[in-house]
C-alpha atoms as a PDB file:
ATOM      1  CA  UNK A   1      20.910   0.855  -7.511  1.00  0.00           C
ATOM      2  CA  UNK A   2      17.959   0.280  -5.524  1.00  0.00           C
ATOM      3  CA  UNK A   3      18.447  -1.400  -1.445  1.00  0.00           C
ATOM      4  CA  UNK A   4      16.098  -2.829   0.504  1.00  0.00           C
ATOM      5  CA  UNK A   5      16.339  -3.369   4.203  1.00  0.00           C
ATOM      6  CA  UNK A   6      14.250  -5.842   5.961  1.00  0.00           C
ATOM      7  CA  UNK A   7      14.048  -7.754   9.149  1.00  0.00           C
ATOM      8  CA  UNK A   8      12.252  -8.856  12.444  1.00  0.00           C
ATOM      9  CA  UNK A   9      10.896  -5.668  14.289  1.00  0.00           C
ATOM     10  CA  UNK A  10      13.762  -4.545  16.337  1.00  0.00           C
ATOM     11  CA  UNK A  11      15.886  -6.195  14.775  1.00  0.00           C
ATOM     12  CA  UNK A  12      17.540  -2.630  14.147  1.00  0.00           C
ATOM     13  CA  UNK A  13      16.707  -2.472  10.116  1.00  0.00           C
ATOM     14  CA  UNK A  14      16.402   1.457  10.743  1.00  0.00           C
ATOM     15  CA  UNK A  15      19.491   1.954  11.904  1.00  0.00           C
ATOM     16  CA  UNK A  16      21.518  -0.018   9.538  1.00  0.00           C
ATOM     17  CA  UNK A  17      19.387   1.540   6.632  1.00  0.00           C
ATOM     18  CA  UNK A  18      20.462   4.677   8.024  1.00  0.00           C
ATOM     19  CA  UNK A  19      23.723   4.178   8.673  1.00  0.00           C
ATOM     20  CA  UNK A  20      24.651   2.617   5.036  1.00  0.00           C
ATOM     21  CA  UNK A  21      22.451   5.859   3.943  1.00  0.00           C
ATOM     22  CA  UNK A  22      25.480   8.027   5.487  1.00  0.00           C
ATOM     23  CA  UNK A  23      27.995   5.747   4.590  1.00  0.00           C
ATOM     24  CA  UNK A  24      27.206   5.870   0.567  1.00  0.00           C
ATOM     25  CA  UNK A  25      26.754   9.761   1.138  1.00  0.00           C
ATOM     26  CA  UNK A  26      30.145  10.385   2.964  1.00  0.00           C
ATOM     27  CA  UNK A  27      31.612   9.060  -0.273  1.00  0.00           C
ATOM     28  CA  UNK A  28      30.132  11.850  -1.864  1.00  0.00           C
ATOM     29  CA  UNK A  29      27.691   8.823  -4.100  1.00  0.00           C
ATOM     30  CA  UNK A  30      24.224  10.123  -5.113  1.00  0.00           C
ATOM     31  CA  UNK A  31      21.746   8.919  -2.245  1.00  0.00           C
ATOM     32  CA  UNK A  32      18.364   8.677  -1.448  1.00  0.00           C
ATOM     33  CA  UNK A  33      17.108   7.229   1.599  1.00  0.00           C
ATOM     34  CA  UNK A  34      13.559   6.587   1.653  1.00  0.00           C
ATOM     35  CA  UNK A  35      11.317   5.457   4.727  1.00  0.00           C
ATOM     36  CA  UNK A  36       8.874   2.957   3.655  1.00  0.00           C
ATOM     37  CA  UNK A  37       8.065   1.717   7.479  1.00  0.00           C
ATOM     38  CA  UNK A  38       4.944   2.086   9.217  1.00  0.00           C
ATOM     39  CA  UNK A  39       7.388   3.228  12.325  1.00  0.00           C
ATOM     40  CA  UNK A  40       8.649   6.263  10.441  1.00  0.00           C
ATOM     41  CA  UNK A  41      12.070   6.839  12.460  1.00  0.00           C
ATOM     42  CA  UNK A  42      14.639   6.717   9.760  1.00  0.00           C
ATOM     43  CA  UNK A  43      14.981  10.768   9.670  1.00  0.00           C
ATOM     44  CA  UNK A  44      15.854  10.375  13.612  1.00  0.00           C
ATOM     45  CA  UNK A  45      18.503   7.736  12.578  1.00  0.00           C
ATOM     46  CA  UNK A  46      20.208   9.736  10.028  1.00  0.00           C
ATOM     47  CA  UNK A  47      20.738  12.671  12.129  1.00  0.00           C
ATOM     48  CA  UNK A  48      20.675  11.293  15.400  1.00  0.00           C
ATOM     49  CA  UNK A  49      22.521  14.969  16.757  1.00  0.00           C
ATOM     50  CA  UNK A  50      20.225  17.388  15.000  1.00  0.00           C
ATOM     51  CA  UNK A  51      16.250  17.962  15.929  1.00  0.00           C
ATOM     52  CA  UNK A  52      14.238  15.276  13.196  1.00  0.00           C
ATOM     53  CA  UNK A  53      13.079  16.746   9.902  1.00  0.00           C
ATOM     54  CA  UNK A  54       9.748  15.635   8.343  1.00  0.00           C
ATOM     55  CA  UNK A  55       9.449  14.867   4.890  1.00  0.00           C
ATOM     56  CA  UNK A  56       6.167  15.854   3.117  1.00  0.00           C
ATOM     57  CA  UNK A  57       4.921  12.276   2.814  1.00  0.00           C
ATOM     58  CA  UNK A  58       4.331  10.592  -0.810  1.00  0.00           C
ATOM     59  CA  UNK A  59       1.233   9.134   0.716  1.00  0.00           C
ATOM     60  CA  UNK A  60      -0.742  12.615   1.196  1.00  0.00           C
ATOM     61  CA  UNK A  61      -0.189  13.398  -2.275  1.00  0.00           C
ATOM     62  CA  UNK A  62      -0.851  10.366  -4.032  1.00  0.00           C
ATOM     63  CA  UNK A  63      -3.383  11.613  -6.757  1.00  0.00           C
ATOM     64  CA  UNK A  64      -0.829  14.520  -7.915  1.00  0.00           C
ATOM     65  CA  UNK A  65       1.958  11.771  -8.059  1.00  0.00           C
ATOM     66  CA  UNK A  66      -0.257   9.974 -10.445  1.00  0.00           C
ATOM     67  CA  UNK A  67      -0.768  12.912 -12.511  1.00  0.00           C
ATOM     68  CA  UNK A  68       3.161  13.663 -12.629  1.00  0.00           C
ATOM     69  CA  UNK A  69       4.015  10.406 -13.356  1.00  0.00           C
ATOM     70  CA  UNK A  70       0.983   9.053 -16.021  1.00  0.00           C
ATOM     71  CA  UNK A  71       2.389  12.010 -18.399  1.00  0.00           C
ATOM     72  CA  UNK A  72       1.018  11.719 -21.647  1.00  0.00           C
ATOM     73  CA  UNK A  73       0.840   8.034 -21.627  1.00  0.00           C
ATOM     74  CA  UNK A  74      -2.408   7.761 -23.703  1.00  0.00           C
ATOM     75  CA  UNK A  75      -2.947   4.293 -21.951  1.00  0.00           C
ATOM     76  CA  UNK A  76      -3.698   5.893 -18.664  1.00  0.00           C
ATOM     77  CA  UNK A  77      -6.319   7.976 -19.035  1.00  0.00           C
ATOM     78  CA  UNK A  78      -7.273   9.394 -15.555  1.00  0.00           C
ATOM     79  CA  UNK A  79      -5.193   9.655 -12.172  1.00  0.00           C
ATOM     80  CA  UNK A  80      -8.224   7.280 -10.959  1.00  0.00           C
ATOM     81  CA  UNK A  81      -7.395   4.327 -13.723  1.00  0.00           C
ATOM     82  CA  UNK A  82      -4.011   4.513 -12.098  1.00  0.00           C
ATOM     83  CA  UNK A  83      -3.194   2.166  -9.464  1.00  0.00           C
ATOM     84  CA  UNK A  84       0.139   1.053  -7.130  1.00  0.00           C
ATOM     85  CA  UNK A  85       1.492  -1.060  -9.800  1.00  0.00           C
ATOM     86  CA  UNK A  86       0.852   0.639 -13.247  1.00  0.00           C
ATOM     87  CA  UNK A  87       3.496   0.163 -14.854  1.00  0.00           C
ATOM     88  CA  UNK A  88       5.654   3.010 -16.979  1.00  0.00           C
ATOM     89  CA  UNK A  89       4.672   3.066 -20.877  1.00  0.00           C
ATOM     90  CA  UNK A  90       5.335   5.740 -23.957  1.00  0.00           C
ATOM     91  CA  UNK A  91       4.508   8.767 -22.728  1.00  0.00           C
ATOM     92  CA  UNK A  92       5.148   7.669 -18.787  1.00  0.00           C
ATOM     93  CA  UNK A  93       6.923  10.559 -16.973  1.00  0.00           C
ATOM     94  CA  UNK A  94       9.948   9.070 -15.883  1.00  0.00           C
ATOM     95  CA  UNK A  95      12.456  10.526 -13.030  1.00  0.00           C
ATOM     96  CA  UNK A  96      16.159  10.489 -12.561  1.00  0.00           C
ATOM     97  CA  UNK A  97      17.393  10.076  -9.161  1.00  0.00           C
ATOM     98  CA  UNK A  98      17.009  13.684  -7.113  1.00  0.00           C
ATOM     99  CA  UNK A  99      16.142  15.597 -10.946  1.00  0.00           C
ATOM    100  CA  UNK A 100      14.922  18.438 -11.264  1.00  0.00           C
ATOM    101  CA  UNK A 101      11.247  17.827 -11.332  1.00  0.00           C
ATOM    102  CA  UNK A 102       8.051  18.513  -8.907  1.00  0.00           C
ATOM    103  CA  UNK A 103       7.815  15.371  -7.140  1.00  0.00           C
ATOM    104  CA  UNK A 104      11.721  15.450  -5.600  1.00  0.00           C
ATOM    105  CA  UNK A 105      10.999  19.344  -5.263  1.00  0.00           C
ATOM    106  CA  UNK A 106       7.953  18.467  -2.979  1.00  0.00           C
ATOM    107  CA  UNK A 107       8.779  15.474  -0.867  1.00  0.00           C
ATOM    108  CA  UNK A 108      12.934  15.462  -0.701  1.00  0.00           C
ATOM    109  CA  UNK A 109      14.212  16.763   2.413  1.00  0.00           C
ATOM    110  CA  UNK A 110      17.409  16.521   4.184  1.00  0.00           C
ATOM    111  CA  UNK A 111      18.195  15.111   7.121  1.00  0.00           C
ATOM    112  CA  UNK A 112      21.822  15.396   7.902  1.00  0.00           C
ATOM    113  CA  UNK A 113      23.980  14.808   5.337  1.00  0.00           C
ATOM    114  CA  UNK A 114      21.370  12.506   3.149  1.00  0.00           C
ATOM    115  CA  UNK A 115      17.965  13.623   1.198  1.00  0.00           C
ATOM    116  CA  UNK A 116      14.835  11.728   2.281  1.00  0.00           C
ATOM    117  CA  UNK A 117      11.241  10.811   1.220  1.00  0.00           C
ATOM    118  CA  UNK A 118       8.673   9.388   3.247  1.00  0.00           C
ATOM    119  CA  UNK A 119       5.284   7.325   2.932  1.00  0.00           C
ATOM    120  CA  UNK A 120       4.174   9.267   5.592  1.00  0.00           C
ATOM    121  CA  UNK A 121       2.962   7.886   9.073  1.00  0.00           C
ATOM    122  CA  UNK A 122      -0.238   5.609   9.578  1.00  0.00           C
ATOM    123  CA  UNK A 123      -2.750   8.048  10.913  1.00  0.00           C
ATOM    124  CA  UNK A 124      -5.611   8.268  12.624  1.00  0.00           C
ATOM    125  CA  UNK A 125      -8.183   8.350   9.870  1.00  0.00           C
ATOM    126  CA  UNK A 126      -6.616   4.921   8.755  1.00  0.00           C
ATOM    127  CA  UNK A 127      -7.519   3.107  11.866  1.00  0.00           C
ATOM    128  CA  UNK A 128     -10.114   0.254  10.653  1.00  0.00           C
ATOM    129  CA  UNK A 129     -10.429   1.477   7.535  1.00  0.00           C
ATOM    130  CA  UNK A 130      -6.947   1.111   5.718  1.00  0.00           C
ATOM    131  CA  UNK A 131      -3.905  -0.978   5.503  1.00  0.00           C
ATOM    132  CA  UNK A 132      -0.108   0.689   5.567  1.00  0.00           C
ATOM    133  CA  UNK A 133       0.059  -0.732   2.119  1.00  0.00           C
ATOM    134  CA  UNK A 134      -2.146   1.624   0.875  1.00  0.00           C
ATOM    135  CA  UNK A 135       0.448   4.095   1.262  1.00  0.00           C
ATOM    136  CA  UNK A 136       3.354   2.278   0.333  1.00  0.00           C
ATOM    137  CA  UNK A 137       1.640   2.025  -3.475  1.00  0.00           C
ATOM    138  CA  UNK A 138       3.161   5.948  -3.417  1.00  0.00           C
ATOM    139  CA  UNK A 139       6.521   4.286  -2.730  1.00  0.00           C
ATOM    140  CA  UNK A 140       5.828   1.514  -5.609  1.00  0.00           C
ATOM    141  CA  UNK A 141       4.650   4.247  -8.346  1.00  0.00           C
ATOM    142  CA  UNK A 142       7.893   6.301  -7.723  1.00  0.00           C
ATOM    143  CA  UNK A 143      10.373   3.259  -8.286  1.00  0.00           C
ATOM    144  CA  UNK A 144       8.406   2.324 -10.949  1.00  0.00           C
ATOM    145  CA  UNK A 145       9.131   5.710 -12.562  1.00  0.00           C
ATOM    146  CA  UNK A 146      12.750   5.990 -11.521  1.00  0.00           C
ATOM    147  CA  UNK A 147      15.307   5.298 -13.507  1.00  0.00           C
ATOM    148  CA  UNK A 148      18.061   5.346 -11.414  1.00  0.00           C
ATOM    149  CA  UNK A 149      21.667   4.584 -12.910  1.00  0.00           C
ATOM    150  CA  UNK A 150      25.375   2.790 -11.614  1.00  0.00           C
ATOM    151  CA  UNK A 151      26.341   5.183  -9.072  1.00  0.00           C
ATOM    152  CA  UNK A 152      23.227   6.322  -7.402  1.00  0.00           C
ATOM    153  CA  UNK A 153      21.581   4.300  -4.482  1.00  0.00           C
ATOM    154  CA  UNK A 154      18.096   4.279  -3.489  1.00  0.00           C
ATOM    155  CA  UNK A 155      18.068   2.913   0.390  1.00  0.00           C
ATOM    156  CA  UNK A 156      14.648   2.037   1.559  1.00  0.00           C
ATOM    157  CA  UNK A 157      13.924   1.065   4.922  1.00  0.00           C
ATOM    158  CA  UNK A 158      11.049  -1.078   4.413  1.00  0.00           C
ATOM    159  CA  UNK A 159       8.202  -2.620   6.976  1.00  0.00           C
ATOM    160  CA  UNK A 160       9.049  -5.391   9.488  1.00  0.00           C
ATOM    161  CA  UNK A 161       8.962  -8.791   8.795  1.00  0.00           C
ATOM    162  CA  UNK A 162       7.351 -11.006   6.202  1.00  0.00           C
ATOM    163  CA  UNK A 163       4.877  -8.177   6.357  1.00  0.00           C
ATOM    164  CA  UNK A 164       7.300  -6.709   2.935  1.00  0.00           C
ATOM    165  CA  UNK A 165       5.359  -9.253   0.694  1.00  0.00           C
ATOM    166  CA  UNK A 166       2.064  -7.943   0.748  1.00  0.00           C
ATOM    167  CA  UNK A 167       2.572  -5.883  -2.227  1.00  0.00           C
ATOM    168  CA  UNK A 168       4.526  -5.896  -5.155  1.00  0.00           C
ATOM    169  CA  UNK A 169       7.021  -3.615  -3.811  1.00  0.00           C
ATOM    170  CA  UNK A 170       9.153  -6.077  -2.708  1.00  0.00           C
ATOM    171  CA  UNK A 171      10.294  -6.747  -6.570  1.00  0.00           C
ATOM    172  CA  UNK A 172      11.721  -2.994  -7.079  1.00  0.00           C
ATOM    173  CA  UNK A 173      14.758  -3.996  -5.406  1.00  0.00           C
ATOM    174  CA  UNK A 174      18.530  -4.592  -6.976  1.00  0.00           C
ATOM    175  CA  UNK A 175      19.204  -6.094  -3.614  1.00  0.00           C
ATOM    176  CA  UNK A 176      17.461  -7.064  -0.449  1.00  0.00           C
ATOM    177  CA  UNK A 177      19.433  -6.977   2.861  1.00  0.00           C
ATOM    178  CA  UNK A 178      17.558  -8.946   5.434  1.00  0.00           C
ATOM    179  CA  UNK A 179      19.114  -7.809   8.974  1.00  0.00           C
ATOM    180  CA  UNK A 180      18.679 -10.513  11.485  1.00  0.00           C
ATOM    181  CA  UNK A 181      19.675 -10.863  14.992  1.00  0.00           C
ATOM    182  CA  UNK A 182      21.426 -14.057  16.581  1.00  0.00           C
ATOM    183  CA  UNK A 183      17.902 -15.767  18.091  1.00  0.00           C
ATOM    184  CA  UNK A 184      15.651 -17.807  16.385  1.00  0.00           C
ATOM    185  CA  UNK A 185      12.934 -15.166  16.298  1.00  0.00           C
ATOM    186  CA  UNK A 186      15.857 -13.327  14.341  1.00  0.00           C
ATOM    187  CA  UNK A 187      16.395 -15.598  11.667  1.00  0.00           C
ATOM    188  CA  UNK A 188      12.712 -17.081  11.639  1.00  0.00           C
ATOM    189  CA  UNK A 189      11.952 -13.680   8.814  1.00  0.00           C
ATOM    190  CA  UNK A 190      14.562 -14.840   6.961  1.00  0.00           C
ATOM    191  CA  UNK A 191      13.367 -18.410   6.617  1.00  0.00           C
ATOM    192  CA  UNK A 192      10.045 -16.746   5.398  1.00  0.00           C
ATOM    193  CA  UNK A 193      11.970 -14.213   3.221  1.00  0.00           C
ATOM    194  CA  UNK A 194      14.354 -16.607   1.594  1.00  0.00           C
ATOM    195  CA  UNK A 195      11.203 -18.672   0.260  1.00  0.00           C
ATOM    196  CA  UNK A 196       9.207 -16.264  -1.366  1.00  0.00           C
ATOM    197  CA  UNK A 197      12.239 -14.424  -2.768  1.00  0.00           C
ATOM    198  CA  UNK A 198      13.552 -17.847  -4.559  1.00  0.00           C
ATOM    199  CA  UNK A 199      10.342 -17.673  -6.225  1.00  0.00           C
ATOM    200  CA  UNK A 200      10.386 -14.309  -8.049  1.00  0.00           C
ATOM    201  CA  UNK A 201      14.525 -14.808  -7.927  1.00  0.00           C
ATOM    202  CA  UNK A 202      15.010 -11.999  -5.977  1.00  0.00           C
ATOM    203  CA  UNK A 203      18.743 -11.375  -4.661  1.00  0.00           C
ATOM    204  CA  UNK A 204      18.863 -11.803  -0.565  1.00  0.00           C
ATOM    205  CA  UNK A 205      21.722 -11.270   1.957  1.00  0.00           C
ATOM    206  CA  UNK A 206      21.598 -11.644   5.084  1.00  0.00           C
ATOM    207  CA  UNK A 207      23.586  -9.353   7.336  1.00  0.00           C
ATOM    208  CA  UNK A 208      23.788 -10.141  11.009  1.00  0.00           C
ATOM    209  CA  UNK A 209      23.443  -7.871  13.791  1.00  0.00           C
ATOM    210  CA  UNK A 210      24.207  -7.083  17.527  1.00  0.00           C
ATOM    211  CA  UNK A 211      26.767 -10.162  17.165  1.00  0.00           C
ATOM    212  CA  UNK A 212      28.914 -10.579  20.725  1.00  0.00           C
ATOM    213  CA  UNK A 213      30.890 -13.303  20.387  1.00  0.00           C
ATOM    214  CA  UNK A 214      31.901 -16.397  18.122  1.00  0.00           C
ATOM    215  CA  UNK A 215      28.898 -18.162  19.530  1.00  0.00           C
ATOM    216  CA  UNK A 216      26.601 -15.601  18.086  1.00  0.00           C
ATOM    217  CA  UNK A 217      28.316 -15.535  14.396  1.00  0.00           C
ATOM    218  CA  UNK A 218      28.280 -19.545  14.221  1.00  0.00           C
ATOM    219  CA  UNK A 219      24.738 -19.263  15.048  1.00  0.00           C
ATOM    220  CA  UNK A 220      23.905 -17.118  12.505  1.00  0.00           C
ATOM    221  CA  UNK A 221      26.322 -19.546  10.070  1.00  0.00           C
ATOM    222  CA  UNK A 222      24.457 -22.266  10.585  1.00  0.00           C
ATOM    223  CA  UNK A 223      21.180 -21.007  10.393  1.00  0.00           C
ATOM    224  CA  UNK A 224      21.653 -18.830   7.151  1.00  0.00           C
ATOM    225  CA  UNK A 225      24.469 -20.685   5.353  1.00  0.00           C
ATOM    226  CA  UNK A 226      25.515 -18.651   2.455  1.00  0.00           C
ATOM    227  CA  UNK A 227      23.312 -15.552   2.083  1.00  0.00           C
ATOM    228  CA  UNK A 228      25.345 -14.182   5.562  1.00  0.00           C
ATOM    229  CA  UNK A 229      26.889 -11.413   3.636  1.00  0.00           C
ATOM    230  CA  UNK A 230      28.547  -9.637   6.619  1.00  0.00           C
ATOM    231  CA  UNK A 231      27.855  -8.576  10.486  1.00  0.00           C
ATOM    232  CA  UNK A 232      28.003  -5.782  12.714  1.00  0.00           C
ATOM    233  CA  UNK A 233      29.169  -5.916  16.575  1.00  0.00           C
ATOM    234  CA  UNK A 234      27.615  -4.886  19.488  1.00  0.00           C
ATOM    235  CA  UNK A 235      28.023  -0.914  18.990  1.00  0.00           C
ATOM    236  CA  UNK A 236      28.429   1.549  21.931  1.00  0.00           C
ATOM    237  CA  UNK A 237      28.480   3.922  19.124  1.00  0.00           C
ATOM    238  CA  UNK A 238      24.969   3.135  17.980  1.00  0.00           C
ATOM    239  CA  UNK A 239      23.675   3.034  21.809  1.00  0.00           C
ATOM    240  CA  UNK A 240      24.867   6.233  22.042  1.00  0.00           C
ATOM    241  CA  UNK A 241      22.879   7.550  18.779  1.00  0.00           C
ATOM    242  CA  UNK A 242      19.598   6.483  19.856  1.00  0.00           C
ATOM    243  CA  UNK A 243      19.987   7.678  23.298  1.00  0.00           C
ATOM    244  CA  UNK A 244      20.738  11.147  21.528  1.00  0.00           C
ATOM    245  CA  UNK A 245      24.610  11.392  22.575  1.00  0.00           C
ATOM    246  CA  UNK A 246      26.190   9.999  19.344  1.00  0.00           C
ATOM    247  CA  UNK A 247      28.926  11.939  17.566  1.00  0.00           C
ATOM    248  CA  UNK A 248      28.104  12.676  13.901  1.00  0.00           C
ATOM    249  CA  UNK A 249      31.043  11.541  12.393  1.00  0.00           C
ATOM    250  CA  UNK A 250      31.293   8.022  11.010  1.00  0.00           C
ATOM    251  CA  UNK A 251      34.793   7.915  12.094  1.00  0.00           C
ATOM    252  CA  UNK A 252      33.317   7.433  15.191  1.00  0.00           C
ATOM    253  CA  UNK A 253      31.883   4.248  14.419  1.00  0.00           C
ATOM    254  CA  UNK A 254      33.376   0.380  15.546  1.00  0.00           C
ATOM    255  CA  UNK A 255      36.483   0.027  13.137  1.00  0.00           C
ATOM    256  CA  UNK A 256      34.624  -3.409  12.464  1.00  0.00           C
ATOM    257  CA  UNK A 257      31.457  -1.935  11.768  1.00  0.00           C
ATOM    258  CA  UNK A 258      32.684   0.634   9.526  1.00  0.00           C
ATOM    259  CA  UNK A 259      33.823  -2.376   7.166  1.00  0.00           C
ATOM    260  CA  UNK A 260      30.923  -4.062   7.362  1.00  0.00           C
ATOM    261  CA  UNK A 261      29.391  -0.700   5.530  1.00  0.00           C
ATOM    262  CA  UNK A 262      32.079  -0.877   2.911  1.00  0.00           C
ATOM    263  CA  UNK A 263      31.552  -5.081   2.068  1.00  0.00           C
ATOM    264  CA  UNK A 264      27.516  -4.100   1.388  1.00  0.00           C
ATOM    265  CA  UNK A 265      28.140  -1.628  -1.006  1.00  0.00           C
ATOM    266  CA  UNK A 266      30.751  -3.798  -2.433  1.00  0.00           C
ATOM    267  CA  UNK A 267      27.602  -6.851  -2.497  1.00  0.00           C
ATOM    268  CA  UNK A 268      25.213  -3.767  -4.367  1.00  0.00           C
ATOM    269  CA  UNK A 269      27.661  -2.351  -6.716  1.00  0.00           C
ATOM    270  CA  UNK A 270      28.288  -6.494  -7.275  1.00  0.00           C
ATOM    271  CA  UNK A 271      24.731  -6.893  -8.729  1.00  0.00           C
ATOM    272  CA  UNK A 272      24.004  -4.642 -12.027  1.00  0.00           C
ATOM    273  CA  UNK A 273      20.400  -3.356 -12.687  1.00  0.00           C
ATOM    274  CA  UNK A 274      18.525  -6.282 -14.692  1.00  0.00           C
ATOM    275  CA  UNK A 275      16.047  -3.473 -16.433  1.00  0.00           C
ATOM    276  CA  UNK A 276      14.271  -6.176 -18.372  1.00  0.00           C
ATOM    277  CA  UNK A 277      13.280  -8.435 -15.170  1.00  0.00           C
ATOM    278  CA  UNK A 278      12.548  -5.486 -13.392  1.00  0.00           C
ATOM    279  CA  UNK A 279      10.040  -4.593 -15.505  1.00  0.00           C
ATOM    280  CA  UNK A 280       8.537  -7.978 -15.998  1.00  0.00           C
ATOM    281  CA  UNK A 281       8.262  -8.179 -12.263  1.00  0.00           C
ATOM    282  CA  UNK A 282       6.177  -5.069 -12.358  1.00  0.00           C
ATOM    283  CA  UNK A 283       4.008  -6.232 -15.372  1.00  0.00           C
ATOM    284  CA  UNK A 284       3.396  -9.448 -13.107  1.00  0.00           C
ATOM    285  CA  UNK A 285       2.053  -7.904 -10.470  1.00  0.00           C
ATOM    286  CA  UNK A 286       0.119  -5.139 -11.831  1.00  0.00           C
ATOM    287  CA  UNK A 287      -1.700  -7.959 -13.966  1.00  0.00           C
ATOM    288  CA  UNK A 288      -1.863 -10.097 -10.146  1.00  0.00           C
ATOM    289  CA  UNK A 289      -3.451  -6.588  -8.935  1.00  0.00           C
ATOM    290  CA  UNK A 290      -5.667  -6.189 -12.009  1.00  0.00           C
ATOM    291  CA  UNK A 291      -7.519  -9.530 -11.441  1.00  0.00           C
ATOM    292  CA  UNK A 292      -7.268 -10.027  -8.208  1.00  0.00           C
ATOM    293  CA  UNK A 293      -9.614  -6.351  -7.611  1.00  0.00           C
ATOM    294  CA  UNK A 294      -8.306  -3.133  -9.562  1.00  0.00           C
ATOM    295  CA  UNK A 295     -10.152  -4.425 -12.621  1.00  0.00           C
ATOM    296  CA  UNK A 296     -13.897  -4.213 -10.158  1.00  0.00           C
ATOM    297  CA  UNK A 297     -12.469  -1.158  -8.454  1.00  0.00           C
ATOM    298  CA  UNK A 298     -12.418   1.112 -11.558  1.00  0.00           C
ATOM    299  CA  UNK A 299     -14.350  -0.902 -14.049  1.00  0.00           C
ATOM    300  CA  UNK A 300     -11.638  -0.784 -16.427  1.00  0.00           C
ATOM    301  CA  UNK A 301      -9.344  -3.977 -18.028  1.00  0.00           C
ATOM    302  CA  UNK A 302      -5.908  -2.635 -16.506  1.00  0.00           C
ATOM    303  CA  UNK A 303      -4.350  -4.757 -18.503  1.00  0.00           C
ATOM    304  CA  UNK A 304      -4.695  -2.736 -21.535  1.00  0.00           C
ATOM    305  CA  UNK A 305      -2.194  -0.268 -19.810  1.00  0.00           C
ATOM    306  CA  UNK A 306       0.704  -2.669 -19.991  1.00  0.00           C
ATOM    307  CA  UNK A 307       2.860  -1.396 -23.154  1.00  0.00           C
ATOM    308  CA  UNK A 308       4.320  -4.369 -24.758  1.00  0.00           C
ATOM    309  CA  UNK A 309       6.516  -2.007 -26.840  1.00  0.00           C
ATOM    310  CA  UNK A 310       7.893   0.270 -24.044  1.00  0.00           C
ATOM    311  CA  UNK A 311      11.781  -0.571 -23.363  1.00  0.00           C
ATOM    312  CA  UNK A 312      13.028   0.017 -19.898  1.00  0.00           C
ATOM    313  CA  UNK A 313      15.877   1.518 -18.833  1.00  0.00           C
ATOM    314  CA  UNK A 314      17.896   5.014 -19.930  1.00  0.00           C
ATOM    315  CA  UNK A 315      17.004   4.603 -22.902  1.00  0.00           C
ATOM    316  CA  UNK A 316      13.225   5.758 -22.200  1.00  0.00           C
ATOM    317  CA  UNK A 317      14.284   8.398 -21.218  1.00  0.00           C
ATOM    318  CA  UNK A 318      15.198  10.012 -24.735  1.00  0.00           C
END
């Protein structure tokens, strides 16, 4: 099951990705948490007591990726007439969550008690010249491939605010939490989030966050309605993480908070994978991508790579 976590900047997406990360791993589920922000603090957050790891970042190896993951797909026929959103066909390499295969081997690290990937930070060669989205195609291209099962949980922390929609990644989700605080500037992403997800149906909750009162949580009730899934308190716990004081043991955590973990992953394992609109979301938007400029870029028709006979789902992968 794939998890997205969105929100207004500061709005503490990073932690709650993390800490849902550590939750789903202390129950000894399969777990990958993946940092997909331009802000890449998400190993910090999942081992707020140790010194942070760095993942090799999918970003910096983009071209191998492609050449890993286009197989022997005879539509693809260079790593170059592969862009973010081809999408998997016969002969696509395809990857089970944390397998046994070159591209977990390289970029899966551990931080804590979770493995992690990472895009990889916006660098200095970037500056005028490139977007962060550019490096979250890695991110799209290794969904795309994954084919992830009941069980297993993919947790991305994804970029701040509405920001998420400027690719297609935003479709490669079984779930997208949106974490907003009790302020209008908190629930103002949502507004924007709730309206482009009705259009591609994609599945929203809203979880609220650094709530202090009643006031706060009817607040949030009557500016969400509905999609508020769940909140977390004010957490001395969490203060003391990111000041570098926090215990490593969940127990540790708000009584309230620690349910609050347990009702999302209730709300995920709630929402089976739909394999077929996944893939139809992906077809979408690589054929979006192919007219809009990939088409120019490489001179080819892109859409000849969509397979209208390839099945997704497990069963590709016999």
């Amino acid at each position: 099951m794939r998890v997205a976590f969105v929100g207004k900047g500061g709005s503490g997406k990073t932690t709650l990705s993390a800490l849902f990360a550590r939750h789903l791993a202390r129950s000894g589920a399969p777990v990958l948490a993946l940092d997909g922000d331009i802000n890449q603090h998400l190993a910090e957050a999942l081992a707020p007591d140790t010194e942070p790891v760095t993942a090799p970042p999918l970003s910096a190896h983009l071209g191998e990726l492609k050449d890993v993951l286009r197989g022997t797909n005879p539509r693809i026929a260079s790593r170059e007439a592969m862009i973010k959103t081809t999408p998997p066909g016969r002969g696509s390499r395809l990857l089970r969550l944390l397998g046994d295969d070159e591209v977990h081997a390289r970029h899966v690290v551990r931080a804590g008690d979770v493995p992690l990937m990472a895009t990889g930070e916006f660098e200095e060669s970037d500056l005028g010249v490139a977007c962060y989205h550019s490096k979250l195609g890695a991110v799209e291209l290794y969904l795309n491939h994954l084919v992830d099962g009941p069980g297993e949980y993919v947790v991305v922390d994804m970029t701040a605010g509405a920001d998420a929609f400027a690719s297609g990644l935003f479709t490669r989700f079984d779930l997208t939490f949106l974490v907003a605080e009790p302020t209008r500037k908190g629930v103002s992403v949502y507004r924007q989030y709730r309206d482009h997800a009705r259009e591609f149906g994609i599945r929203i909750a809203v979880i609220g966050n650094k709530v202090t009162g009643e006031d706060d949580l009817l607040f949030l009730k009557e500016e969400v309605g509905d999609d508020l899934l769940t909140h977390l308190v004010h957490s001395p716990w969490v203060r003391a993480a990111e000041q570098g004081r926090a215990q490593a043991d969940l127990d540790a955590l708000e009584p309230h908070n620690r349910h609050a973990l347990t009702v999302l992953r209730e709300a995920v394992d709630g929402h089976p994978r739909d394999w077929p609109t996944l893939h139809r979301h992906a077809v979408d938007f690589h054929l979006r991508n192919a007219r809009a400029w990939a088409d120019r870029a490489t001179g080819l028709d892109l859409a000849a790579q969509v397979d209208p006979d390839y099945v997704p789902g497990p069963t590709a992968l016999t």
